[in-house]
PDB file of N, CA and C in Angstrom:
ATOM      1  N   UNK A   1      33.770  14.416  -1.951  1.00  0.00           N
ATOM      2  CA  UNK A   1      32.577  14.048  -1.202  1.00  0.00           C
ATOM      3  C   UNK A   1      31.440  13.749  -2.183  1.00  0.00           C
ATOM      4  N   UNK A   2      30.904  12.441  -1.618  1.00  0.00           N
ATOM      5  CA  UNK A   2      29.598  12.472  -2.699  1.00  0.00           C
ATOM      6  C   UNK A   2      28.549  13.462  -2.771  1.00  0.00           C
ATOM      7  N   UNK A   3      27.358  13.492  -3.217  1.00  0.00           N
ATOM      8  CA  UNK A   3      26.585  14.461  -3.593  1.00  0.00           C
ATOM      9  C   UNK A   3      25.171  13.790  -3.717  1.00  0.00           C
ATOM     10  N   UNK A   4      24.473  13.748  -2.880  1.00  0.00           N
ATOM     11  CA  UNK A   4      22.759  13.343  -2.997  1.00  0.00           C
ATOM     12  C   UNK A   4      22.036  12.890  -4.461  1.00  0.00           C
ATOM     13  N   UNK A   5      22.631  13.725  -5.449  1.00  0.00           N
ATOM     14  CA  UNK A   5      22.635  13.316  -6.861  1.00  0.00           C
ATOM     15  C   UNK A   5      23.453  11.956  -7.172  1.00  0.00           C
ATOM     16  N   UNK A   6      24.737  11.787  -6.871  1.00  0.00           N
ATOM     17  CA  UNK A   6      25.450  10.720  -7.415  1.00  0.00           C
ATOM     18  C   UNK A   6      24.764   9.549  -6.614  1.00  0.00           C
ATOM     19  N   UNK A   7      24.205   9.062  -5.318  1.00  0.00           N
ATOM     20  CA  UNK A   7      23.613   8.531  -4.460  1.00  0.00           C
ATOM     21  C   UNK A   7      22.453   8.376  -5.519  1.00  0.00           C
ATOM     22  N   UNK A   8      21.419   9.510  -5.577  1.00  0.00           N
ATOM     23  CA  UNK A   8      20.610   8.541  -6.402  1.00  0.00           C
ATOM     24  C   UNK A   8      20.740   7.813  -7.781  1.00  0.00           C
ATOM     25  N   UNK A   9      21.840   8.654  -8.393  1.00  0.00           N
ATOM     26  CA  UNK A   9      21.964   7.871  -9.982  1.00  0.00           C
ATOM     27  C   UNK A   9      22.382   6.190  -9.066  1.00  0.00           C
ATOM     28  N   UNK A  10      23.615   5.753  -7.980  1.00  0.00           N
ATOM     29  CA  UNK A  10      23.493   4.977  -7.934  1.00  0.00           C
ATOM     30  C   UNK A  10      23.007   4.255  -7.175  1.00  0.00           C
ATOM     31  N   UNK A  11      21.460   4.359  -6.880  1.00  0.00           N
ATOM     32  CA  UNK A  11      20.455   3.726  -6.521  1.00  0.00           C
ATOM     33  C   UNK A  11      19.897   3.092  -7.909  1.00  0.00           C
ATOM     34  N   UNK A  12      20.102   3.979  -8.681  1.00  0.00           N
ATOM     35  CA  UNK A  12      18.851   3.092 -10.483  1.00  0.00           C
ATOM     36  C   UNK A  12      19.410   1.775 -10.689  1.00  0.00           C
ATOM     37  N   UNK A  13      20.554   1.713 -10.130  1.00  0.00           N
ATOM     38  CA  UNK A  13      21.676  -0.230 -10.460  1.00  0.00           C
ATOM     39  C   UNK A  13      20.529  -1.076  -9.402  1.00  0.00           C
ATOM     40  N   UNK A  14      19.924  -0.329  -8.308  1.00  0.00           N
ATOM     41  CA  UNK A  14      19.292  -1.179  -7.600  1.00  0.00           C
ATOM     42  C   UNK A  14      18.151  -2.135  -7.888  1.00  0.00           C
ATOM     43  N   UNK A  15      17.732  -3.278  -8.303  1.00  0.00           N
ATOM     44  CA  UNK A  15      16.459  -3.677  -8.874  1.00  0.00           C
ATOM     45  C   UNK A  15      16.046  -4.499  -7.609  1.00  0.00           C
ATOM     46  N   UNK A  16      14.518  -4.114  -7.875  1.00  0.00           N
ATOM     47  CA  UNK A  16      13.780  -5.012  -7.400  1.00  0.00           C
ATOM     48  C   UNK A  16      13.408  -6.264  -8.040  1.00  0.00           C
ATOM     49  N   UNK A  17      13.766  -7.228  -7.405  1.00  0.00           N
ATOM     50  CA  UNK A  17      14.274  -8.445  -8.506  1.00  0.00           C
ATOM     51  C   UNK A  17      12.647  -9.292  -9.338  1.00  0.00           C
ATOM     52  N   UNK A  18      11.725  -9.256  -8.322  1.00  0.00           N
ATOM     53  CA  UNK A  18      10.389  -9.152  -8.432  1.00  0.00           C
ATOM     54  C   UNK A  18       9.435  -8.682  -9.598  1.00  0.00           C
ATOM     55  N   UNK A  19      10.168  -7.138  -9.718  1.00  0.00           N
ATOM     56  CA  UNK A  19       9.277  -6.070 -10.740  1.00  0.00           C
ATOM     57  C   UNK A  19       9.912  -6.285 -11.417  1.00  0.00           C
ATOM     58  N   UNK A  20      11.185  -6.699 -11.706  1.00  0.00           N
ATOM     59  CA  UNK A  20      12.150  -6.132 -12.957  1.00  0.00           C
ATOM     60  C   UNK A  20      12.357  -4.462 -13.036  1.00  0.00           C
ATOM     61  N   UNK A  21      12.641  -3.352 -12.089  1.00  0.00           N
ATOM     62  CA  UNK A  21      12.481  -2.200 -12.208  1.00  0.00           C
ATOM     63  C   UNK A  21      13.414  -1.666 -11.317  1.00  0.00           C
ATOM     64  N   UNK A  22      13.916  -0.603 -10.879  1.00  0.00           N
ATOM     65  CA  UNK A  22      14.855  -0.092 -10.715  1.00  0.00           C
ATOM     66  C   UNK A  22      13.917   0.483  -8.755  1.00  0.00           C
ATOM     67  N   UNK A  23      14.848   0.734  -7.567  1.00  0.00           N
ATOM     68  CA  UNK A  23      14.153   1.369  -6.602  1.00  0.00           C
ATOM     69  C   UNK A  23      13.675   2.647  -6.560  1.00  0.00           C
ATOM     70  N   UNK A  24      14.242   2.980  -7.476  1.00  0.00           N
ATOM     71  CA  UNK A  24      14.399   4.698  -8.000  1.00  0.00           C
ATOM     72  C   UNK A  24      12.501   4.835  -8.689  1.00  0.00           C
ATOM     73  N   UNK A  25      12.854   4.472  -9.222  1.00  0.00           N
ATOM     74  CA  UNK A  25      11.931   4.153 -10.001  1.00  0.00           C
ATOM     75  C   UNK A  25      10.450   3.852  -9.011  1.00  0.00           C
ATOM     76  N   UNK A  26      10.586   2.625  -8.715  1.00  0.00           N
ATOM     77  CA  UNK A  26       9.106   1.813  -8.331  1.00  0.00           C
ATOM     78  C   UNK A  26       9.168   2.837  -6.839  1.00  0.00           C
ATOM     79  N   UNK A  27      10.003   3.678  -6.447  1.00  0.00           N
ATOM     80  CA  UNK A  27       9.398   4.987  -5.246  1.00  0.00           C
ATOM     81  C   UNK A  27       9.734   4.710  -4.211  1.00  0.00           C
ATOM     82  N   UNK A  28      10.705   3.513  -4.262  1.00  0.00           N
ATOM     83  CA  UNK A  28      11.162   2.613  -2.766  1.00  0.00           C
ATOM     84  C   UNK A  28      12.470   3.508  -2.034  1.00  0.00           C
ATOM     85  N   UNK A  29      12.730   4.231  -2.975  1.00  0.00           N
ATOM     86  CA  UNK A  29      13.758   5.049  -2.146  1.00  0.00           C
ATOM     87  C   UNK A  29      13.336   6.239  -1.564  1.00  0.00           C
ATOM     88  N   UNK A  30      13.458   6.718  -0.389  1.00  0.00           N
ATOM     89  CA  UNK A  30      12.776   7.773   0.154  1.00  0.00           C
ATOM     90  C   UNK A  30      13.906   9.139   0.463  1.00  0.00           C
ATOM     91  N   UNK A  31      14.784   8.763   1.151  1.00  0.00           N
ATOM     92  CA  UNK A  31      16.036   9.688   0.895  1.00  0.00           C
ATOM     93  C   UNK A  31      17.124   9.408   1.299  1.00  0.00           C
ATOM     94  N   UNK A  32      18.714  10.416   0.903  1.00  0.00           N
ATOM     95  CA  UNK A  32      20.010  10.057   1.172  1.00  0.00           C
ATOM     96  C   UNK A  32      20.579  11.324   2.118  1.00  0.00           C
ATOM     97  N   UNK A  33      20.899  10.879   3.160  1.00  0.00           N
ATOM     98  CA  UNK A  33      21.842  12.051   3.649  1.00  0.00           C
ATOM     99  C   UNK A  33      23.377  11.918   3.928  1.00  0.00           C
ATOM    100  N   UNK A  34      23.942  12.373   3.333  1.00  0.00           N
ATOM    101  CA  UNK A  34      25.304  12.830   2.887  1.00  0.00           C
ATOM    102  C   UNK A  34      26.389  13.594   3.784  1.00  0.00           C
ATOM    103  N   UNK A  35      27.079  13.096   4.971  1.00  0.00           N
ATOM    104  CA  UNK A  35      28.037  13.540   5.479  1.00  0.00           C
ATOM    105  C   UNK A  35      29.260  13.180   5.509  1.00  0.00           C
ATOM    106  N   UNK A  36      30.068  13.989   4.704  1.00  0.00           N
ATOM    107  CA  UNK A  36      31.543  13.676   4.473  1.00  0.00           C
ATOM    108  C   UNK A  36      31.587  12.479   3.827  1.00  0.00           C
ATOM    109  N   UNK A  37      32.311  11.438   4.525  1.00  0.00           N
ATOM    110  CA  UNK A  37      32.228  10.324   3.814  1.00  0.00           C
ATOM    111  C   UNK A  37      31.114   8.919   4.183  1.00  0.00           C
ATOM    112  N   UNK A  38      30.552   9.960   4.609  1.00  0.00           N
ATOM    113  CA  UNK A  38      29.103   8.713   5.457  1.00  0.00           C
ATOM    114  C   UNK A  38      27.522   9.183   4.699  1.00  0.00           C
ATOM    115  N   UNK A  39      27.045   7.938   4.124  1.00  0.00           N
ATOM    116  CA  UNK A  39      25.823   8.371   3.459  1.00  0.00           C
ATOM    117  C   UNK A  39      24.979   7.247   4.374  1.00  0.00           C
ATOM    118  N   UNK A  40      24.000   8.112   4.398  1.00  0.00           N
ATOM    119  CA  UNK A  40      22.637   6.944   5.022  1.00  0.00           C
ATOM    120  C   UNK A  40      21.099   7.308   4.006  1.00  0.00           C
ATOM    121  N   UNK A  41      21.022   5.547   3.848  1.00  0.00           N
ATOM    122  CA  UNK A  41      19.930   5.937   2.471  1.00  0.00           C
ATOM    123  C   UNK A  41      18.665   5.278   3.238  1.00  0.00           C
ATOM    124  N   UNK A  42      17.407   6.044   3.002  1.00  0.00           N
ATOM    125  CA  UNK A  42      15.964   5.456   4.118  1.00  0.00           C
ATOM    126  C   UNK A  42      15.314   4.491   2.529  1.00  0.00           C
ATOM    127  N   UNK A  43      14.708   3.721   2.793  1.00  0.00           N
ATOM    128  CA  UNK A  43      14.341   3.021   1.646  1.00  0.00           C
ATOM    129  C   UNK A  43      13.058   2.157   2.260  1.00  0.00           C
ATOM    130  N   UNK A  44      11.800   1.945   1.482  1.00  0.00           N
ATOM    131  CA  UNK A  44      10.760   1.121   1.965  1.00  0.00           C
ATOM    132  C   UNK A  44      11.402  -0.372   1.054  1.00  0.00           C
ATOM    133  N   UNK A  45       9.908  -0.984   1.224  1.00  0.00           N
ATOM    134  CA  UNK A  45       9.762  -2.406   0.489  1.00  0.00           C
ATOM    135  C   UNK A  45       8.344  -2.615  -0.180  1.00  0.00           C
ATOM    136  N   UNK A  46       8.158  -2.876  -0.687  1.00  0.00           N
ATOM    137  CA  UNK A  46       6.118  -2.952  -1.346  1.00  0.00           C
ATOM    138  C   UNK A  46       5.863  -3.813  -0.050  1.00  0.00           C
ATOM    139  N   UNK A  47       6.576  -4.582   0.473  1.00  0.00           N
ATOM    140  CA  UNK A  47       5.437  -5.088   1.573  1.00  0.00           C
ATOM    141  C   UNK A  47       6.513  -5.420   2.792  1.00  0.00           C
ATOM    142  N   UNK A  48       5.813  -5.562   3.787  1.00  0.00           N
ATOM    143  CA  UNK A  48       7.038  -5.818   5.106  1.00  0.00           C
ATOM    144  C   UNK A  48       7.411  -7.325   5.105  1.00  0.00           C
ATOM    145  N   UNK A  49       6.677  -8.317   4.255  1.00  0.00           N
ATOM    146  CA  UNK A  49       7.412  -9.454   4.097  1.00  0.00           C
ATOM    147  C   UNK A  49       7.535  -9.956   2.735  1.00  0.00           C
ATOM    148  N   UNK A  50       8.653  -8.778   1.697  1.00  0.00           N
ATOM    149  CA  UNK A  50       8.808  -8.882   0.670  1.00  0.00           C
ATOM    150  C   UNK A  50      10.339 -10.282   0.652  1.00  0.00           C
ATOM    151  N   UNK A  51      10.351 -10.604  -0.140  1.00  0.00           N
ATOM    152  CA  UNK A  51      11.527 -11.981   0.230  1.00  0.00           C
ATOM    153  C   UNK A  51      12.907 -11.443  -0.450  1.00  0.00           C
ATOM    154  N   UNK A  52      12.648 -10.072  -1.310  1.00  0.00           N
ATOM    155  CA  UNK A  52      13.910  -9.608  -2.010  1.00  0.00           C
ATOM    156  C   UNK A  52      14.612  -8.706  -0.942  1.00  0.00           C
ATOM    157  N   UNK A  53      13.973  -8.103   0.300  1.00  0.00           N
ATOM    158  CA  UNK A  53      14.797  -7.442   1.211  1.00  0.00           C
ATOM    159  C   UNK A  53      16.014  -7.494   1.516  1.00  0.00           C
ATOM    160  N   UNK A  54      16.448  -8.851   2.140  1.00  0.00           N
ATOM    161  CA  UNK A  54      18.005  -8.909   2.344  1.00  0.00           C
ATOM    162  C   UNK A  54      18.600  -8.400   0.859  1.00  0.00           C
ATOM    163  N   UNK A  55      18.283  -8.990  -0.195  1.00  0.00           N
ATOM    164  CA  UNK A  55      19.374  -8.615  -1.741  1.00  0.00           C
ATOM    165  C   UNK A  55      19.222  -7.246  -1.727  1.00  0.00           C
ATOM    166  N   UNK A  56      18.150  -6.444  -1.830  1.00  0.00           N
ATOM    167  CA  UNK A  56      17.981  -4.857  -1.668  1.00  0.00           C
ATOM    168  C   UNK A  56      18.964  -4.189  -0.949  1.00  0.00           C
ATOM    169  N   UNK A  57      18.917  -4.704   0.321  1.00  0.00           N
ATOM    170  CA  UNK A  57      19.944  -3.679   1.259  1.00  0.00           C
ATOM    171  C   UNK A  57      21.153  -4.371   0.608  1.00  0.00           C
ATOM    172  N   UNK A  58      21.421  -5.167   0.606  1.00  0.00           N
ATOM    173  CA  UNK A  58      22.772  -5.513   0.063  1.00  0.00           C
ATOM    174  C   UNK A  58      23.361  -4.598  -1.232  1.00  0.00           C
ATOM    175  N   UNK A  59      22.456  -5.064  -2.031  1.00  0.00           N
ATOM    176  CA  UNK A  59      22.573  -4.003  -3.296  1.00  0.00           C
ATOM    177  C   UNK A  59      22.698  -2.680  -3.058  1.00  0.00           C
ATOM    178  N   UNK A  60      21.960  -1.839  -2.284  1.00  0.00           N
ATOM    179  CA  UNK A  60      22.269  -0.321  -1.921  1.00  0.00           C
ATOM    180  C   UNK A  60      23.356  -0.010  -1.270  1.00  0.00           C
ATOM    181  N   UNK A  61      23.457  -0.686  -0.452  1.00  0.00           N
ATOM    182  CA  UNK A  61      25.041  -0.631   0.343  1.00  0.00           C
ATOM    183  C   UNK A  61      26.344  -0.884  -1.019  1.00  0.00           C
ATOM    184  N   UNK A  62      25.778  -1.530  -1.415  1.00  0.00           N
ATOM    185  CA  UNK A  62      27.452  -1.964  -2.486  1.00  0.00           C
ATOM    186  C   UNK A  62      27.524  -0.957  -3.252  1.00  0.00           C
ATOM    187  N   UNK A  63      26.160  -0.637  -4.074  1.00  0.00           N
ATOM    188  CA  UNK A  63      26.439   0.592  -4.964  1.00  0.00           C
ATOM    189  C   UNK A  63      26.823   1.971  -4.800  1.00  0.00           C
ATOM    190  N   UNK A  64      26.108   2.435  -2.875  1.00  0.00           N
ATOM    191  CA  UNK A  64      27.131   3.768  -2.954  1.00  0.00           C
ATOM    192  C   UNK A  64      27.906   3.385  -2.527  1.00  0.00           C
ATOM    193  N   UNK A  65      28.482   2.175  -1.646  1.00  0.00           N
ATOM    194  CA  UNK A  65      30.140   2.300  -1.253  1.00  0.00           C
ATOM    195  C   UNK A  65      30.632   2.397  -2.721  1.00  0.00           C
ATOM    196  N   UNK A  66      30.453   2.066  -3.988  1.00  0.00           N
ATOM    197  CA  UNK A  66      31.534   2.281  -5.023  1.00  0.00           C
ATOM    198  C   UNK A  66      31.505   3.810  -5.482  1.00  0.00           C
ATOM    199  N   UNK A  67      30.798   4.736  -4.707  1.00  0.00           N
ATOM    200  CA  UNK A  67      30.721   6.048  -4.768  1.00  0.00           C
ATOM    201  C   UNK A  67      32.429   6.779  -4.360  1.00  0.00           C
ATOM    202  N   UNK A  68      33.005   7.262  -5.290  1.00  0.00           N
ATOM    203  CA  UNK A  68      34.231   7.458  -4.571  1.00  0.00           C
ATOM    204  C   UNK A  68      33.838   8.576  -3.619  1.00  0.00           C
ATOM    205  N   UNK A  69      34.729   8.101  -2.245  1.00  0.00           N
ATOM    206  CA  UNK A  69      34.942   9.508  -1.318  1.00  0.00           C
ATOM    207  C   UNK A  69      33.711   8.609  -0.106  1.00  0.00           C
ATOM    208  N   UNK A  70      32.967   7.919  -0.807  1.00  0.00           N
ATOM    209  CA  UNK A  70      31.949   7.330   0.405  1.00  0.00           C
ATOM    210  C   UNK A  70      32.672   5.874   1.029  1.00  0.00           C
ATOM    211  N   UNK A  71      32.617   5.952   2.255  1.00  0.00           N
ATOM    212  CA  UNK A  71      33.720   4.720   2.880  1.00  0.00           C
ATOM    213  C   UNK A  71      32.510   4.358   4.079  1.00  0.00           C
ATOM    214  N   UNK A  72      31.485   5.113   4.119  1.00  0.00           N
ATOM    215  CA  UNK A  72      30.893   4.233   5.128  1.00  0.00           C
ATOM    216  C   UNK A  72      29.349   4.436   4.694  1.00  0.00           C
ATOM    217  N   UNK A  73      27.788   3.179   4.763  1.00  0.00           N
ATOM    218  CA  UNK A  73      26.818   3.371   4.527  1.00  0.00           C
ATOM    219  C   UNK A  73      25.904   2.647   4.889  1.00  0.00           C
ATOM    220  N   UNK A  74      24.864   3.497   5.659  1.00  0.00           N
ATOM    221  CA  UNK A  74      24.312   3.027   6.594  1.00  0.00           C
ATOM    222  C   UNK A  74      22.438   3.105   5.471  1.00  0.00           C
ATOM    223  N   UNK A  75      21.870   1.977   5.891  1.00  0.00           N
ATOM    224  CA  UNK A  75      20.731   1.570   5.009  1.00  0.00           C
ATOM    225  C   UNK A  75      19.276   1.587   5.799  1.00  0.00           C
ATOM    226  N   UNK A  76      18.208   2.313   6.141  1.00  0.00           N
ATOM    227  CA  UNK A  76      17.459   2.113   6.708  1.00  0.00           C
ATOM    228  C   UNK A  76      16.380   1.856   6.112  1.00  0.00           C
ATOM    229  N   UNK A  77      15.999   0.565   6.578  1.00  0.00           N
ATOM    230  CA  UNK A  77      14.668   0.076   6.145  1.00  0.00           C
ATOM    231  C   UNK A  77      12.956   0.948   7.007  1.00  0.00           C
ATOM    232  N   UNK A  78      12.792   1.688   6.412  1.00  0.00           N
ATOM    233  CA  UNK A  78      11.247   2.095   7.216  1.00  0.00           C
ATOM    234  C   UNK A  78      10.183   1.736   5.977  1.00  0.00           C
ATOM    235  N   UNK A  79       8.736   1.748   6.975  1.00  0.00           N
ATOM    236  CA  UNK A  79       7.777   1.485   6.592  1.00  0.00           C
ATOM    237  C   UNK A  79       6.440   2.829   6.880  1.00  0.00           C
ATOM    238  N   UNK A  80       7.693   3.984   7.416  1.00  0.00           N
ATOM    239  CA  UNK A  80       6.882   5.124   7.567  1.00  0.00           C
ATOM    240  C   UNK A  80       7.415   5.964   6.617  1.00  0.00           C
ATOM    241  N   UNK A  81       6.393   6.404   5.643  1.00  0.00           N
ATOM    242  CA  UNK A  81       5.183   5.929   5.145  1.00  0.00           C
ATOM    243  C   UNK A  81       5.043   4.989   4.598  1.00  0.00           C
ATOM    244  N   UNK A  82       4.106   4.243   4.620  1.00  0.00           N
ATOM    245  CA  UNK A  82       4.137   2.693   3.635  1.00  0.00           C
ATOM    246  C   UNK A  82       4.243   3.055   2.165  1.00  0.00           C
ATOM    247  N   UNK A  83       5.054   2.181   1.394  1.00  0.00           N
ATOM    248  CA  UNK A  83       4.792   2.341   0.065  1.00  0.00           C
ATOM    249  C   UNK A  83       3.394   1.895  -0.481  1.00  0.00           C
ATOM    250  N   UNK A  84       3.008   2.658  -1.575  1.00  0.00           N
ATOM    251  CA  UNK A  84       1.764   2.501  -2.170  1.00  0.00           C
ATOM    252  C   UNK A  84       2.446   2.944  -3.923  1.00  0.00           C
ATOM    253  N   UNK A  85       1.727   2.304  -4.584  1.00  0.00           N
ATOM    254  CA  UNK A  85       1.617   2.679  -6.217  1.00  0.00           C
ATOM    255  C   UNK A  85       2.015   4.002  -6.607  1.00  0.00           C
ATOM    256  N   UNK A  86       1.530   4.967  -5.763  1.00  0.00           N
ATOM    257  CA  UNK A  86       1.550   6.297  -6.326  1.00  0.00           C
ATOM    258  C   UNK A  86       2.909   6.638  -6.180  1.00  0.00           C
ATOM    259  N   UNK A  87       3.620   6.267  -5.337  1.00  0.00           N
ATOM    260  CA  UNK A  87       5.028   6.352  -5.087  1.00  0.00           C
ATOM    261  C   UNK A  87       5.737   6.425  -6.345  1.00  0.00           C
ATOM    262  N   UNK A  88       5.400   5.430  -7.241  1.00  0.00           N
ATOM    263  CA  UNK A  88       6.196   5.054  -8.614  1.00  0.00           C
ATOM    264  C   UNK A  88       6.185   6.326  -9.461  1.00  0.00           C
ATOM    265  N   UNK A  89       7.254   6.508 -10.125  1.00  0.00           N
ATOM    266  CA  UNK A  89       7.218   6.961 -11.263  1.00  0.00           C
ATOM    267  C   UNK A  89       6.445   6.955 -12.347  1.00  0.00           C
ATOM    268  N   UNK A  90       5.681   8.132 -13.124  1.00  0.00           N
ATOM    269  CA  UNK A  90       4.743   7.648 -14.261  1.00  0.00           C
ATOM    270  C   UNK A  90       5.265   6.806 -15.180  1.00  0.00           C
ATOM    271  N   UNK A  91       6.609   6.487 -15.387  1.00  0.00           N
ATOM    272  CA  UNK A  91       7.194   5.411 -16.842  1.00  0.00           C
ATOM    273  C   UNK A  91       6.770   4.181 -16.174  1.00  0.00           C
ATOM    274  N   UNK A  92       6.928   3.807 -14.658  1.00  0.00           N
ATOM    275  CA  UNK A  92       7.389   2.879 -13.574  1.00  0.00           C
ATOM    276  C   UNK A  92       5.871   1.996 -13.993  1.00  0.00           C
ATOM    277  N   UNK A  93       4.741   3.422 -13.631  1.00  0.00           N
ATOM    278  CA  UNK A  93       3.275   2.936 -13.348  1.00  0.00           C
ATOM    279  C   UNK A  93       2.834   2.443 -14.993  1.00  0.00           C
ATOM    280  N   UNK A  94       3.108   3.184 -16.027  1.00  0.00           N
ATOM    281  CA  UNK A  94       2.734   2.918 -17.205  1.00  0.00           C
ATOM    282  C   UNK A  94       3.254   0.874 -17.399  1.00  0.00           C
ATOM    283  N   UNK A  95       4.332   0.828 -17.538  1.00  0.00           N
ATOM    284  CA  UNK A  95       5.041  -0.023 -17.945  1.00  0.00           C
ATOM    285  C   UNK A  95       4.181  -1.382 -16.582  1.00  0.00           C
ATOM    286  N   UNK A  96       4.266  -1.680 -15.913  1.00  0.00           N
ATOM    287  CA  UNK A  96       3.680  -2.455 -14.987  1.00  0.00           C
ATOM    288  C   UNK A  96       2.474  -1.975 -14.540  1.00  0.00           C
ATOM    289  N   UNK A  97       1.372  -1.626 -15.377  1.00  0.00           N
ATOM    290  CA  UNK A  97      -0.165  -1.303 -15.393  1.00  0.00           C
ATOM    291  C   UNK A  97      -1.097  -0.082 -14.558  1.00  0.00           C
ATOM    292  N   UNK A  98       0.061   0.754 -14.297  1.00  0.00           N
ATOM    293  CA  UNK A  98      -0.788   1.432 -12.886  1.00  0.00           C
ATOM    294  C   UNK A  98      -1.101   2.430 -13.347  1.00  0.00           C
ATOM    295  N   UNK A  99      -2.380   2.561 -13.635  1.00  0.00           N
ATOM    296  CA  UNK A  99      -3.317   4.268 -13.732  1.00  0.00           C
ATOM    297  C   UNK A  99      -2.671   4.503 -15.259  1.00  0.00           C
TER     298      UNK A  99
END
């Protein structure tokens, strides 16, 4: 069975094609829940009409299905809470100008 840990290491393959930066990272991932072989990952977007969305979910879905033991994964896009800057990681904010 996967493990909330292996889920996020493979979320960091995820880029936002935009930033050049990882979802992990820029704070877009919010959380994974892990049953048996079913993971569901909640994830924002910097904006509700970002144009990299469709590739995002695509990308998250592919990377934990190659999670062994995970055979099914469900991707939810919310906007509660909106992403904001602070979300990011301090390497995330340093490296692309923030604070």
């Amino acid at each position: 069975m996967a493990t909330e840990a292996e889920v996020v290491e493979a979320l960091r393959e995820v880029e936002d094609p935009e930033l050049g930066m990882d979802i992990v990272e820029l704070g877009l991932f919010y959380s994974a829940e892990v049953e048996g072989p079913k993971v569901k990952v909640q994830y924002t977007l910097t904006s509700m009409g970002c144009p990299a969305g469709a590739m995002i979910q695509e990308d998250i879905e592919r990377v934990v299905r190659q999670i062994p033991g995970v055979e099914d994964v469900e991707s939810e896009l919310t906007f509660d809470p909106p992403w904001t800057p602070d979300r990011m990681s301090d390497d995330a904010k340093f490296i692309l100008g923030f604070g």
